[in-house]
Protein backbone atom coordinates (compact mmCIF):
# COMPACT_ATOMS: atom_id res chain seq x y z
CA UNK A 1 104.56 106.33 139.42
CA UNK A 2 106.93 107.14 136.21
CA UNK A 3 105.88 107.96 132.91
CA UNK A 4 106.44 104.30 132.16
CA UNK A 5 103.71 103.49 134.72
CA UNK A 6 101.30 105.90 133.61
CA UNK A 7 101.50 104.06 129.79
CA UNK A 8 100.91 100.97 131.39
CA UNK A 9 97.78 102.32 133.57
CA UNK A 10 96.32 103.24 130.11
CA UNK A 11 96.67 99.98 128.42
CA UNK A 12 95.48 98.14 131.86
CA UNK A 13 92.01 100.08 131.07
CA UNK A 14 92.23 99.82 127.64
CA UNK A 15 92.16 96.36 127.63
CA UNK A 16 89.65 96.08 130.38
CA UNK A 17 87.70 98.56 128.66
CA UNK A 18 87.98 96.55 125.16
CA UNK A 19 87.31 93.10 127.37
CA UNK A 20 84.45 94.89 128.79
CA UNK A 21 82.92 95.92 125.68
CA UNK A 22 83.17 92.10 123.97
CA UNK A 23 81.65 90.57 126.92
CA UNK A 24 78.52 93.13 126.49
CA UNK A 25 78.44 92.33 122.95
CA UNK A 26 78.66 88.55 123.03
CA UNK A 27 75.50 88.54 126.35
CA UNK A 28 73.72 90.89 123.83
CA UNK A 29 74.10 88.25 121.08
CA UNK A 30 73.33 85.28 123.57
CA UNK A 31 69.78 87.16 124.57
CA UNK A 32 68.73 88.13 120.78
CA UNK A 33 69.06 84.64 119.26
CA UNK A 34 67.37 83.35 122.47
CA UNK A 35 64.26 85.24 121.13
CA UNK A 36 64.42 83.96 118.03
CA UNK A 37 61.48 81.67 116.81
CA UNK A 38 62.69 77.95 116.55
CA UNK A 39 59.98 77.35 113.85
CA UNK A 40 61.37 80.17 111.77
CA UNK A 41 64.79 78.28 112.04
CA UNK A 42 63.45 74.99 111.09
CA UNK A 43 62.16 76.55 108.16
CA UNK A 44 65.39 77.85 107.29
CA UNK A 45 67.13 73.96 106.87
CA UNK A 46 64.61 73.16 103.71
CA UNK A 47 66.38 76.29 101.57
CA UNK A 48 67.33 74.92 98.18
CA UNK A 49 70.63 74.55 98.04
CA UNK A 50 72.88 76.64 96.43
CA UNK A 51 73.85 76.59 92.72
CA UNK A 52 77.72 75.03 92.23
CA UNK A 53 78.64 77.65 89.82
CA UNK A 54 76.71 81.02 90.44
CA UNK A 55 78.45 82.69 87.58
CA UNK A 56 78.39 80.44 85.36
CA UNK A 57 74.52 80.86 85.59
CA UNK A 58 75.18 84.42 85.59
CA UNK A 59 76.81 84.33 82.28
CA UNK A 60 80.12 85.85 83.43
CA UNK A 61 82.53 82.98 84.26
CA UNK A 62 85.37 82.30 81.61
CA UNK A 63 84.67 79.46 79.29
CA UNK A 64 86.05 77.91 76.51
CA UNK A 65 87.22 80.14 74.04
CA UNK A 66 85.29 80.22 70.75
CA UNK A 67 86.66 79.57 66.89
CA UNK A 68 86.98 83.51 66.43
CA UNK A 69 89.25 83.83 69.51
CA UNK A 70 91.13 80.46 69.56
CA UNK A 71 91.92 81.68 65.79
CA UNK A 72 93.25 85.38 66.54
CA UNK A 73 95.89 84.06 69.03
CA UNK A 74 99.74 84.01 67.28
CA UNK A 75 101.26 80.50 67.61
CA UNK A 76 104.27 80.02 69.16
């Protein structure tokens, strides 16, 4: 083989390496959330729901501007 089939030698095992390493990852994943107490994910449905503006409860979303500010803007 060339140096042009040595490169592509490398990225053959590359790839099988990389295709190697997802499949490992993805039966890992499969096996954990097997474990995984289904009463502990029933629970997890009845969570309050989230609030429709989070920063707005926060205090930090833009609102309307007040007197003092709408007044200090120059007209146009």
């Amino acid at each position: 083989m060339g140096v042009g089939g040595t490169a592509i030698q490398r990225i053959r095992y590359g790839l099988t390496g990389l295709a190697f390493v997802f499949v490992m990852v993805l039966l890992g994943t499969v096996i954990i959330r097997s474990g995984e107490d289904p009463v502990s994910n029933a629970s997890a449905n009845n969570v309050v729901e989230a609030p429709s503006d989070p920063l707005g409860e926060l205090g930090v979303a833009p609102g309307p501007a007040t007197e003092n500010e709408a007044g200090a803007a120059p007209a146009r």
